[in-house]
Protein backbone atom coordinates (compact mmCIF):
# COMPACT_ATOMS: atom_id res chain seq x y z
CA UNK A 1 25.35 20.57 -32.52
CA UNK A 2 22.01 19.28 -32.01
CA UNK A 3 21.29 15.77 -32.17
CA UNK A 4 18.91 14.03 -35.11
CA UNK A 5 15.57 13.88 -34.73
CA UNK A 6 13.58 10.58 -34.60
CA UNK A 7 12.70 11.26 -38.53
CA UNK A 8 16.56 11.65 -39.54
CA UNK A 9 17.48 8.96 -37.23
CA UNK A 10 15.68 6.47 -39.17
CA UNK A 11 17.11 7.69 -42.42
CA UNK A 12 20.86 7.35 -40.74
CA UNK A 13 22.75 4.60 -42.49
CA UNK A 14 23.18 1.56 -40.38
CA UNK A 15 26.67 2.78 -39.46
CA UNK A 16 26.04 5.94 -38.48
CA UNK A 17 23.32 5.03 -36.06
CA UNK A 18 24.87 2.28 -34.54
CA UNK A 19 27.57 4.63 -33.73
CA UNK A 20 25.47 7.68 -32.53
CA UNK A 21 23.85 5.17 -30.18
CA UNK A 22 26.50 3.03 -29.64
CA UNK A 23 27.09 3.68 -25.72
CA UNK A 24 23.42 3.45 -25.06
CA UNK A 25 23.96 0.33 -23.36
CA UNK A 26 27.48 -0.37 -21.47
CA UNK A 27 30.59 -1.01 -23.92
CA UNK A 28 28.08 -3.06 -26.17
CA UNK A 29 27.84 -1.31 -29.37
CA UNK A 30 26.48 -4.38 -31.16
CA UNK A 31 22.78 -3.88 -29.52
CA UNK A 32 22.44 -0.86 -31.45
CA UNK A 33 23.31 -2.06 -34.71
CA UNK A 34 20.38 -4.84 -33.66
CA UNK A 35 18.14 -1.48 -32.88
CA UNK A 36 19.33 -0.04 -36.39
CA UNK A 37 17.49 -3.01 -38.40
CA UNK A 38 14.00 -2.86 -36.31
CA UNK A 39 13.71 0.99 -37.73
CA UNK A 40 11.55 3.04 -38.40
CA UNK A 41 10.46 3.79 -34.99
CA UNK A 42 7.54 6.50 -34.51
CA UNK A 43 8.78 8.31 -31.13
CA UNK A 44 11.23 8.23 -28.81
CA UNK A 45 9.99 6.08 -26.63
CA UNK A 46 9.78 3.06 -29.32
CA UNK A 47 13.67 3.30 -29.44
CA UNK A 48 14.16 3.20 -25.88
CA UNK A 49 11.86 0.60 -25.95
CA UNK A 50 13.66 -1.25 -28.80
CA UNK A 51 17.18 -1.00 -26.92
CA UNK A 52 15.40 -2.47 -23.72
CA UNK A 53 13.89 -5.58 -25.71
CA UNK A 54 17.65 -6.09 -27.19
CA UNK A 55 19.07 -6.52 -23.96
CA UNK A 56 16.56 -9.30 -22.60
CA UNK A 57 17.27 -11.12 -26.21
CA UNK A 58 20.79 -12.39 -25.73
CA UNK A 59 21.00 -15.53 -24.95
CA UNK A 60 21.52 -16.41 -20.95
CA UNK A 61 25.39 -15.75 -21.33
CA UNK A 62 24.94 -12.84 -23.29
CA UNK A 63 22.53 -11.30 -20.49
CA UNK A 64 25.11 -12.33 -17.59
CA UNK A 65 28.31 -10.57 -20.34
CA UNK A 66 25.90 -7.42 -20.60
CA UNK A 67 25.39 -6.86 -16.79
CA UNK A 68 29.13 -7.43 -16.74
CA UNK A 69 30.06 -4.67 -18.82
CA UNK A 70 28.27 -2.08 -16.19
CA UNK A 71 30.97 -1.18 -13.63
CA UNK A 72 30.81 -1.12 -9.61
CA UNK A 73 28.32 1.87 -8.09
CA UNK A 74 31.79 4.11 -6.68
CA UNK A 75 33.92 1.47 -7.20
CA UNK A 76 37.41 1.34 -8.71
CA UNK A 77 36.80 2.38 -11.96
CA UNK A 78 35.38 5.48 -10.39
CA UNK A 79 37.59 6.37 -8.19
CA UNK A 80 40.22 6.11 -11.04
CA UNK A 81 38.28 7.59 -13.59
CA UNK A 82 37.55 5.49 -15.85
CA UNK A 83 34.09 5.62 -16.25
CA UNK A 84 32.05 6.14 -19.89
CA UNK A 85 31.46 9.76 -19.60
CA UNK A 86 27.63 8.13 -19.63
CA UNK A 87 28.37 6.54 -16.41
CA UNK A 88 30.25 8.71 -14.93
CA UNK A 89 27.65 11.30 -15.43
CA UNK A 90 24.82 9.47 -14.02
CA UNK A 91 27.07 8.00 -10.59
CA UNK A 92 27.34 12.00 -10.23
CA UNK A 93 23.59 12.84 -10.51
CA UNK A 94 23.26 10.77 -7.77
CA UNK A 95 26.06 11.60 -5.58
CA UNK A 96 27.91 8.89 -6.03
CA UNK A 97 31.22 11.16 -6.58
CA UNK A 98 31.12 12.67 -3.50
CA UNK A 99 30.45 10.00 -0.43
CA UNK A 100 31.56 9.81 2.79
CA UNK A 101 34.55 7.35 3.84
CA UNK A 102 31.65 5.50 5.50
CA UNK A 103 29.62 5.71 2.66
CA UNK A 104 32.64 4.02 0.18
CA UNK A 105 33.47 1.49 2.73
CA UNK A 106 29.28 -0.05 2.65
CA UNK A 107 29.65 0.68 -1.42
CA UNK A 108 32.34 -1.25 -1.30
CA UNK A 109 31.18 -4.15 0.86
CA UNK A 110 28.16 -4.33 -0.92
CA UNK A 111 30.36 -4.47 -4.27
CA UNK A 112 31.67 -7.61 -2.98
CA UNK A 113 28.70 -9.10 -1.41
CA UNK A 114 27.62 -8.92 -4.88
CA UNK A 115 29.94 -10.29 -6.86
CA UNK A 116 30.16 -13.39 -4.23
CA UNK A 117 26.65 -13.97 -4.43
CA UNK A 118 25.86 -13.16 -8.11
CA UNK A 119 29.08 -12.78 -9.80
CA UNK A 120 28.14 -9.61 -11.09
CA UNK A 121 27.86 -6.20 -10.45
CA UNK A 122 25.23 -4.38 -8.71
CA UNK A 123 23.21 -2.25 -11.66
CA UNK A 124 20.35 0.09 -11.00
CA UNK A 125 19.51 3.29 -12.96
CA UNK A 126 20.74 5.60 -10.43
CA UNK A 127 19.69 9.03 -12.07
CA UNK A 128 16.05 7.42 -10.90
CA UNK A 129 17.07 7.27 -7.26
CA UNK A 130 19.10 9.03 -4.57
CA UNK A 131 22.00 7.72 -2.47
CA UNK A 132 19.01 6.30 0.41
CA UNK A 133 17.63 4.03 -2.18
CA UNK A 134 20.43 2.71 -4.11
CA UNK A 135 21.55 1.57 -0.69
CA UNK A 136 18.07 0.34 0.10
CA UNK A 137 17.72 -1.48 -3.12
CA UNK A 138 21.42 -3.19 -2.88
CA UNK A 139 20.50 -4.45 0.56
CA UNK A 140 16.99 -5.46 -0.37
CA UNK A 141 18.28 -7.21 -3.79
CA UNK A 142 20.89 -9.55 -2.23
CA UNK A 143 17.87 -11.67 -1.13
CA UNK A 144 17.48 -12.79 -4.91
CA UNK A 145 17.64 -15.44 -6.52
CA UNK A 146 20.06 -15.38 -9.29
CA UNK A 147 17.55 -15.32 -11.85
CA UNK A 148 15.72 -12.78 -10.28
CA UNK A 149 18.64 -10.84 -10.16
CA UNK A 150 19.38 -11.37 -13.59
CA UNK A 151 16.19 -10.47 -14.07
CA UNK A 152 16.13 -7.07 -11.92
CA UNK A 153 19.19 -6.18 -13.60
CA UNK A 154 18.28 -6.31 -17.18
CA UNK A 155 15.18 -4.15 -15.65
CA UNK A 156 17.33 -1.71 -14.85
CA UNK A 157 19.39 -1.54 -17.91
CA UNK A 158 16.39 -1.17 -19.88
CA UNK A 159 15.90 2.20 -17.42
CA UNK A 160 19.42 3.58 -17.75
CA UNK A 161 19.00 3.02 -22.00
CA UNK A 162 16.09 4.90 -21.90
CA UNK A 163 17.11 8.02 -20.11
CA UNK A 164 20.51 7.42 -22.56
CA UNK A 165 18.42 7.45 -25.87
CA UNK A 166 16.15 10.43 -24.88
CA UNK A 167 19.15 12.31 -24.37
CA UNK A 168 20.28 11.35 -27.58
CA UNK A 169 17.15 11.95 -29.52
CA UNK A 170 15.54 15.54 -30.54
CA UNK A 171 11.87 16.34 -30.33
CA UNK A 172 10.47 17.79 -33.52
CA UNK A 173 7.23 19.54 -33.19
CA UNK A 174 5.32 16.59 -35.03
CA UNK A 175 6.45 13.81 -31.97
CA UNK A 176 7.69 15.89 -29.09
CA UNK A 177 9.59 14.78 -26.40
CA UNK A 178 7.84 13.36 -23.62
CA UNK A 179 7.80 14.95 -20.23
CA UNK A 180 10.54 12.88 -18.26
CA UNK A 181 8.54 11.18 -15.45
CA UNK A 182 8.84 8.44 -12.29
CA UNK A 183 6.50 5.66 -11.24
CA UNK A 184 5.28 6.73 -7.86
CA UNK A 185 4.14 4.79 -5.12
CA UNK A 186 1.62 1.63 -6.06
CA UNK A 187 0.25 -1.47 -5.39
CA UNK A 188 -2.03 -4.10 -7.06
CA UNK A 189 -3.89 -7.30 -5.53
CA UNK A 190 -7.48 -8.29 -5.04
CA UNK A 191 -10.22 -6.55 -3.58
CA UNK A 192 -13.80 -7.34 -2.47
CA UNK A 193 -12.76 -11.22 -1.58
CA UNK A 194 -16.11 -13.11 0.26
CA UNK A 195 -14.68 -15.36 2.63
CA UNK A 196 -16.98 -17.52 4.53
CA UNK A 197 -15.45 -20.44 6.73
CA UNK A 198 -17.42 -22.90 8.83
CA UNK A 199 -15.42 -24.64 11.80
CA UNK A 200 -17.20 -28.02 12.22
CA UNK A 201 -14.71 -29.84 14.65
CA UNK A 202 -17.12 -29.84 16.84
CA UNK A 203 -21.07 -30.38 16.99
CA UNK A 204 -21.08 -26.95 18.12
CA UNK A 205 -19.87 -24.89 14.74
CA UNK A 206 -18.24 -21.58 14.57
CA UNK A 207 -18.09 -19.07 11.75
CA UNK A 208 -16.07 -16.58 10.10
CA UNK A 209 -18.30 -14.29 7.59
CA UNK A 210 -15.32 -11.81 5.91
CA UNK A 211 -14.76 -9.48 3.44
CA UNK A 212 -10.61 -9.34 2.22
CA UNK A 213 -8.74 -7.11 0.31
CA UNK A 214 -5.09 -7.62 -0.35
CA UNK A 215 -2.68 -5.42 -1.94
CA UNK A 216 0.85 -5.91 -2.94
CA UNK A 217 3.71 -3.90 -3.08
CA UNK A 218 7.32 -4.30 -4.44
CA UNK A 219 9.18 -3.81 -7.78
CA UNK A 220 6.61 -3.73 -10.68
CA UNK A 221 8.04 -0.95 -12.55
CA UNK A 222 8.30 -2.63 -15.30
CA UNK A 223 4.67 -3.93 -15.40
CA UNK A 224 3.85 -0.38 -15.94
CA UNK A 225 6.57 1.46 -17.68
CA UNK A 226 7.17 -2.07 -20.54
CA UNK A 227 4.00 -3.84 -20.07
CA UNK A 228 6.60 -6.45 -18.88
CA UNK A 229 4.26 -8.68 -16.05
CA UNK A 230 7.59 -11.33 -15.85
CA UNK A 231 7.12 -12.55 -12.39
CA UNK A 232 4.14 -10.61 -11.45
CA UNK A 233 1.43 -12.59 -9.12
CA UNK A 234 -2.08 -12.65 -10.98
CA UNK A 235 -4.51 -11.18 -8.99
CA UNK A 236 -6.46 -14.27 -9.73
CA UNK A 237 -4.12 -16.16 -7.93
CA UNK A 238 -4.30 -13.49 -4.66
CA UNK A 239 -8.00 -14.46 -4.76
CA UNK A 240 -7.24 -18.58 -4.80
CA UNK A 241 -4.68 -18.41 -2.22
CA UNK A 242 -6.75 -16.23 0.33
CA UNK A 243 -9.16 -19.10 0.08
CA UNK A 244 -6.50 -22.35 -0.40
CA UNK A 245 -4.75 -20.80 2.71
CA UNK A 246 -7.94 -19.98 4.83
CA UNK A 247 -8.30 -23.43 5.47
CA UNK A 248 -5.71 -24.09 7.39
CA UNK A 249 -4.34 -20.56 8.03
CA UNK A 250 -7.80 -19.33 9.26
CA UNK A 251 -7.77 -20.35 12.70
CA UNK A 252 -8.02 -17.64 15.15
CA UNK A 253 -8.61 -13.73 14.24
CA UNK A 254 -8.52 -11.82 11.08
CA UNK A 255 -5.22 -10.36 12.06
CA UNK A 256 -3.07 -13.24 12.54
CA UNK A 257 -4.59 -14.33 9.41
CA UNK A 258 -3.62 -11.25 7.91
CA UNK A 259 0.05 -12.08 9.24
CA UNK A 260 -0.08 -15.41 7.40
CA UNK A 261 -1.26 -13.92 3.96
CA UNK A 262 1.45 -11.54 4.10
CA UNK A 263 4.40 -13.70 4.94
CA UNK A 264 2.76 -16.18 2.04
CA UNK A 265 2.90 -12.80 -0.37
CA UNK A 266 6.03 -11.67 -0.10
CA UNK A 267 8.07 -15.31 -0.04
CA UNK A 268 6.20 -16.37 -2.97
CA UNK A 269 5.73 -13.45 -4.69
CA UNK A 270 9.09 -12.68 -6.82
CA UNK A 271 8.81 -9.24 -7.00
CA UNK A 272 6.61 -8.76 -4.05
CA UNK A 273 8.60 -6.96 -1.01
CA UNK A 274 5.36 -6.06 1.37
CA UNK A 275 1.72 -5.85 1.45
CA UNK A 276 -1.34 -4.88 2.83
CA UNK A 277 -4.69 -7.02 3.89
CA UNK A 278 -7.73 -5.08 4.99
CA UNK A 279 -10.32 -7.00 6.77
CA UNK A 280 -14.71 -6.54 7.38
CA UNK A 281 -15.74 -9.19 9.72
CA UNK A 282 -19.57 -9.68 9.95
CA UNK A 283 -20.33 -10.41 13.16
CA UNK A 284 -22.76 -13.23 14.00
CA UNK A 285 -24.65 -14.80 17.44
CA UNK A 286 -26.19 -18.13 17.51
CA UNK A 287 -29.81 -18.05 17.10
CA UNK A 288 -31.58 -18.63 20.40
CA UNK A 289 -34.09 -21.90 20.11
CA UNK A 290 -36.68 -21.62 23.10
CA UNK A 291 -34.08 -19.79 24.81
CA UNK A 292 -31.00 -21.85 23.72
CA UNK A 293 -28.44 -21.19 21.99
CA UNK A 294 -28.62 -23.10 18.56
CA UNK A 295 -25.45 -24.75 17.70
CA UNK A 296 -25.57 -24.20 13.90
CA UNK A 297 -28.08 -21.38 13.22
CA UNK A 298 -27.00 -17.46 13.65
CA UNK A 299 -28.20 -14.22 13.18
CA UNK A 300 -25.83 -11.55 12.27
CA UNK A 301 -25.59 -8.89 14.77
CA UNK A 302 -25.08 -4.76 13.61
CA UNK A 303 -21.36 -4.36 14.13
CA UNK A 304 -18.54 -4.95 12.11
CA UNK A 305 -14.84 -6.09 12.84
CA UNK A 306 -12.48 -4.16 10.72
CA UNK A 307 -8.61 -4.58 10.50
CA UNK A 308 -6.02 -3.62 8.53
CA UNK A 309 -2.49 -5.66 8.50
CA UNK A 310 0.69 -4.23 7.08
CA UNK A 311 4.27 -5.71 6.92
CA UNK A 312 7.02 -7.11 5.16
CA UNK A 313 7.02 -10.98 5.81
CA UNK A 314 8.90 -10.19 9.28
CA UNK A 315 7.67 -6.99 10.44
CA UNK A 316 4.03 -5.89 10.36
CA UNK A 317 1.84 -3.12 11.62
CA UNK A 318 -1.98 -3.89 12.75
CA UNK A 319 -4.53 -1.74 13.00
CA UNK A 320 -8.26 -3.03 14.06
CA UNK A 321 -11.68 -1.34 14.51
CA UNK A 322 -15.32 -1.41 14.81
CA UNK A 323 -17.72 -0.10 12.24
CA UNK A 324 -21.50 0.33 11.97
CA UNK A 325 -22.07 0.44 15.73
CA UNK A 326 -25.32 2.51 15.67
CA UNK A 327 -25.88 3.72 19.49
CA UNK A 328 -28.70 5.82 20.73
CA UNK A 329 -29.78 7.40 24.05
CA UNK A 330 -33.30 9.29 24.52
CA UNK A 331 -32.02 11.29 27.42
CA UNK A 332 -29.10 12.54 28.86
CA UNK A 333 -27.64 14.65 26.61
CA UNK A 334 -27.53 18.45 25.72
CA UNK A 335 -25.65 21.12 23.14
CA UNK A 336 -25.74 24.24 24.82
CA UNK A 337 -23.28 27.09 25.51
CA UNK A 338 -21.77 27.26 22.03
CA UNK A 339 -20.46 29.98 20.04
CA UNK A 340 -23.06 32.25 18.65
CA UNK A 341 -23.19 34.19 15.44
CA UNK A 342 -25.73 36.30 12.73
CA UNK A 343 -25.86 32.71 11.15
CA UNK A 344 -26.81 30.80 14.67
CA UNK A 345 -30.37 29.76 14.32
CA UNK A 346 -30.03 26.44 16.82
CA UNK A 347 -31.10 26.59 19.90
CA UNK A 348 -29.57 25.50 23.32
CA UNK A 349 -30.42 22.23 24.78
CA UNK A 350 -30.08 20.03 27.45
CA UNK A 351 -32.48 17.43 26.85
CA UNK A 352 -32.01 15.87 23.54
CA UNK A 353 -31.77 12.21 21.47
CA UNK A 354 -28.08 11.46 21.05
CA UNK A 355 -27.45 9.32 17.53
CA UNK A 356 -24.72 8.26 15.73
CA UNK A 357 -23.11 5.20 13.75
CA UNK A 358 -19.90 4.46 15.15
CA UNK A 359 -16.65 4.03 13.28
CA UNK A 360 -13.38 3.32 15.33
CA UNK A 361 -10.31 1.63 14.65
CA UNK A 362 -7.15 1.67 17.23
CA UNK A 363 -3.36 0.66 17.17
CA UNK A 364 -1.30 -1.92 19.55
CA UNK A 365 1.55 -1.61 21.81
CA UNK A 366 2.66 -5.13 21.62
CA UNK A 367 3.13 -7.36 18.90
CA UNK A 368 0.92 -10.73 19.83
CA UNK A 369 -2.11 -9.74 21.52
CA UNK A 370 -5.20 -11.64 22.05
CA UNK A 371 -7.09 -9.85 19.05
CA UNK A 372 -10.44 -10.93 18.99
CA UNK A 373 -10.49 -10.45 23.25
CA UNK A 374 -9.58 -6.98 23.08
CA UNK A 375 -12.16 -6.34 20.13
CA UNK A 376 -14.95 -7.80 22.67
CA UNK A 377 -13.06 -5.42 25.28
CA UNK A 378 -13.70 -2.16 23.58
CA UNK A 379 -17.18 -3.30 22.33
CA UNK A 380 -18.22 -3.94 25.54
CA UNK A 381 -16.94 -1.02 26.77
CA UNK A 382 -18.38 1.29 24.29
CA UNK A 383 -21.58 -0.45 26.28
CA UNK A 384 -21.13 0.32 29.17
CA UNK A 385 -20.40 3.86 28.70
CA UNK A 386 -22.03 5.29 26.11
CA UNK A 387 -25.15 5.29 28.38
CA UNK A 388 -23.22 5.50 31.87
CA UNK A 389 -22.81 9.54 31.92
CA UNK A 390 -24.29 13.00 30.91
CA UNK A 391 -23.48 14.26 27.52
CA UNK A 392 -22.59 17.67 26.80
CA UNK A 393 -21.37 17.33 23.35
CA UNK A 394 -20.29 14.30 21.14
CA UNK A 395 -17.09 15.12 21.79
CA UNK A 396 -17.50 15.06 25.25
CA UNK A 397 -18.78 11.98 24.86
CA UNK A 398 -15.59 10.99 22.18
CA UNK A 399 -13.03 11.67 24.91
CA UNK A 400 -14.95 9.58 27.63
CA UNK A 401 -15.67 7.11 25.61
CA UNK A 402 -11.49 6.92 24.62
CA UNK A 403 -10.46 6.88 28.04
CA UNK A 404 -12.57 3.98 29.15
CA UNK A 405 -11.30 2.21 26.53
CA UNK A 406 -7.48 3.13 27.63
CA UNK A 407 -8.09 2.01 31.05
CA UNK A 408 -9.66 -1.26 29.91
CA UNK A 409 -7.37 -2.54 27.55
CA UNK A 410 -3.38 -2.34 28.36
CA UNK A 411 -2.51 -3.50 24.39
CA UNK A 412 -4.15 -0.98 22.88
CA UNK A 413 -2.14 2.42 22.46
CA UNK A 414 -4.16 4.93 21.13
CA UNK A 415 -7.88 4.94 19.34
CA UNK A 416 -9.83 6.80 16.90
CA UNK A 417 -13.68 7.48 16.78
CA UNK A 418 -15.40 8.78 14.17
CA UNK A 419 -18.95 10.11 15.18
CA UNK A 420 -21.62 11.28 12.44
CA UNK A 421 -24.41 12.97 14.74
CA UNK A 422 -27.97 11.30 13.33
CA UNK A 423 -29.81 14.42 14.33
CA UNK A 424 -33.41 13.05 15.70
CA UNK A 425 -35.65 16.53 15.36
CA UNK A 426 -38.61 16.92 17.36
CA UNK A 427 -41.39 17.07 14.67
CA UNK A 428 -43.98 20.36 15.22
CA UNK A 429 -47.22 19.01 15.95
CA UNK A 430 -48.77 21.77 16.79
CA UNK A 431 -49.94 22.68 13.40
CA UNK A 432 -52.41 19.54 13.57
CA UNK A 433 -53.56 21.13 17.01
CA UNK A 434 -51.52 18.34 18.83
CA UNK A 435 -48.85 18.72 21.50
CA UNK A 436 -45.76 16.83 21.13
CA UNK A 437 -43.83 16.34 24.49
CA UNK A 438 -40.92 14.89 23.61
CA UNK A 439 -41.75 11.86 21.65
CA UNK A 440 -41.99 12.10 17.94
CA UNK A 441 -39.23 12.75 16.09
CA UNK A 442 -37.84 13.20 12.48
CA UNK A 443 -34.63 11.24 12.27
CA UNK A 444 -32.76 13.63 9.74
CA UNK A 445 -30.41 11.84 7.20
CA UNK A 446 -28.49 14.53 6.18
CA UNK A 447 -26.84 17.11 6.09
CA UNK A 448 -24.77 16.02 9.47
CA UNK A 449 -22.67 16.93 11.67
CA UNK A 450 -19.12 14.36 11.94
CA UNK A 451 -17.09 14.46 15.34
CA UNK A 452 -13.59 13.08 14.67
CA UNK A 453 -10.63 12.71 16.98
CA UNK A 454 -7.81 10.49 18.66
CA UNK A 455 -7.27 9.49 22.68
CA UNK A 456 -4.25 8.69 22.85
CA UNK A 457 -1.95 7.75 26.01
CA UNK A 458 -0.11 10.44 27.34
């Protein structure tokens, strides 16, 4: 028999609703006699929503007696069968009924751990996860707080009543059902933060001129599936901490700073688990006063310091880079022997201006290097041998240009260059009855040619 529609449900007496929904949430049938007297509801949704408000409004034992009520993930209840058909149902859909003697012995452990550490059981909506990330979330969760966990759990209960209510609920043509969906990977924080810190411990000041963007992951499902934002960091807040703790944290390079805004993120963050900061560095040099370097006056110079820091609080990944390096050479470069086709119309040459703006960015293979040293490294290098050797491609030049960079710097495992080629066109002359021997050009915008690629250590 089909079940009621949304319309019919809200023209059930209170009885018979509370009883059609009365194992929407775990041996509780009281919440949805609570539901009953908030009708009508419009769609679907508003129920599950309804049923999900009614089990954050108990009072804090009432909360703690709900989360009670759910039973161990493929614990003894299971394994005698004695599950709510709901339940047992949904341990099934994720596999739950059919683990591994390895696999019941961790359930089982982290059962306990569990109840020692929270006195209640470990609740997630399972049909919204597989096996790997109930485990994941078990392990990760034991790091609450007990109101967080309380919290977290009630989250979750408000998931598992509304999967139970739209099974529960018919769509009529006038409010269909909804097309059952998951929150995908995502991340908030602030973007676009102007940092600007002036060391003056000394008469002779140094400065930091950056650009910060932080972004947070963890478990905001709830910001975007309830509009529920309990325990979620205001990006305001990102911004004012980037700038309290850049004042003390700011000591060195970007990275390590990035380091310190991350650990700061994630332990003070309660439903922050990792996150990323992404870094543009202006680069300045002191302003040279009749050939002396001014103390307290700069220029800013063309390239950029990039980086990009990601990590848990204990773990992190660092990336760094250089960006809007534009290089040139007059001479010393050609493009000839390439493919030919009907559509070929450029010519061979071996004697042309070699442009472009470089972007490059390049990964570690230790943990605590000397960041800012190795950044001089490779910028130096690109130096020295962008002019130091005969082009005969920008690739050529890509790979050369990699391998110096390799050689040079031990810490650094692999790097990437990108390469737009500014095309500098000798500009015809000749119809003004002028010769043009190589020295006026037309430096073409677009379109360009891009040269992309990794070195990497073999």
């Amino acid at each position: 028999m089909p079940h009621p529609t949304i319309t019919q449900l809200n023209t059930l007496t209170e009885e018979a609703f509370t009883a059609h929904f009365a194992r929407v949430l775990e041996h509780s049938p009281h919440y949805a006699a609570q539901v009953a007297r908030g009708r009508p509801y419009a769609i679907a949704e508003d129920l599950a929503a309804a049923f999900a408000h009614a089990a954050r409004s108990g009072t804090p034992d009432e909360q703690r007696a709900l989360i009670r009520a759910h039973p161990d993930l493929a614990g003894k209840a299971a394994l005698a069968g004695e599950l709510t058909p709901e339940s047992a149902g949904e341990q099934a859909s994720a596999g739950l009924d059919r683990l591994s003697p390895d696999e019941y012995a961790e359930f089982h452990q982290l059962n306990a751990a569990y109840h020692a550490r929270f006195g209640l059981p470990y609740v997630v909506c399972v049909r919204e996860h597989d096996k790997a990330s109930i485990f994941e979330g078990a392990r990760r969760r034991l790091h609450h707080t007990p109101d967080q966990e309380i919290d977290t759990a009630l989250h979750e209960i408000g998931r598992i009543a509304r999967l139970r209510v739209l099974d529960l609920v018919s769509p009529t043509p006038e409010a269909p059902m909804p097309v059952k969906v998951r929150l995908g990977d995502n991340n908030y924080g602030k973007a676009d933060v102007r940092l600007f810190k002036v060391f003056r411990d000394q008469p002779r000041h140094e400065i930091k001129d950056v650009q910060v963007r932080v972004a947070m992951t963890g478990d905001f499902d709830a910001a975007h599936t309830h509009g529920d934002n309990t325990d979620l960091v205001a990006t305001d807040t990102v911004r004012n901490t980037i700038y309290a703790l850049a004042r003390d944290g700011l000591t060195g390079s970007v990275e390590a700073f990035g380091k310190h805004l991350i650990r700061h993120f994630v332990n003070h963050g309660p439903r922050v688990t990792g996150a990323r900061a992404t870094f543009v560095e202006h680069t300045w040099d002191r302003m040279p006063t009749g050939g002396v370097p001014h103390d307290h006056a700069f220029v800013r110079q063309m390239p950029k310091h990039t980086a990009t820091v990601t990590g848990d609080g204990q773990h992190f990944t660092v990336e760094s880079g250089i960006d809007e390096l534009y290089i040139l050479k007059t001479t010393q470069s050609g493009w000839a022997g390439f493919h030919r086709d009907q559509f070929t119309t450029l010519p061979d040459t071996t004697d042309r201006i070699l442009a472009t703006t470089v972007t490059a960015r390049w990964t570690y293979r230790t943990d605590e290097p000397d960041y800012d040293a190795i950044w001089a490294e490779v910028y130096q290098t690109l130096m020295d041998v962008f002019p130091d050797h005969y082009s005969h491609s920008m690739q050529h030049t890509l790979y050369r240009l990699g391998e110096a960079v390799l050689t040079r710097c031990e810490d650094i495992d692999r790097i990437f260059f990108s390469f737009p080629n500014r095309h500098h066109i000798l500009y015809p002359l000749d119809r003004f009855g002028m010769t043009n021997p190589g020295v006026i050009f037309h430096a073409d915008a677009e379109p360009y040619g891009v040269i992309e690629g990794w070195v990497e250590r073999a």
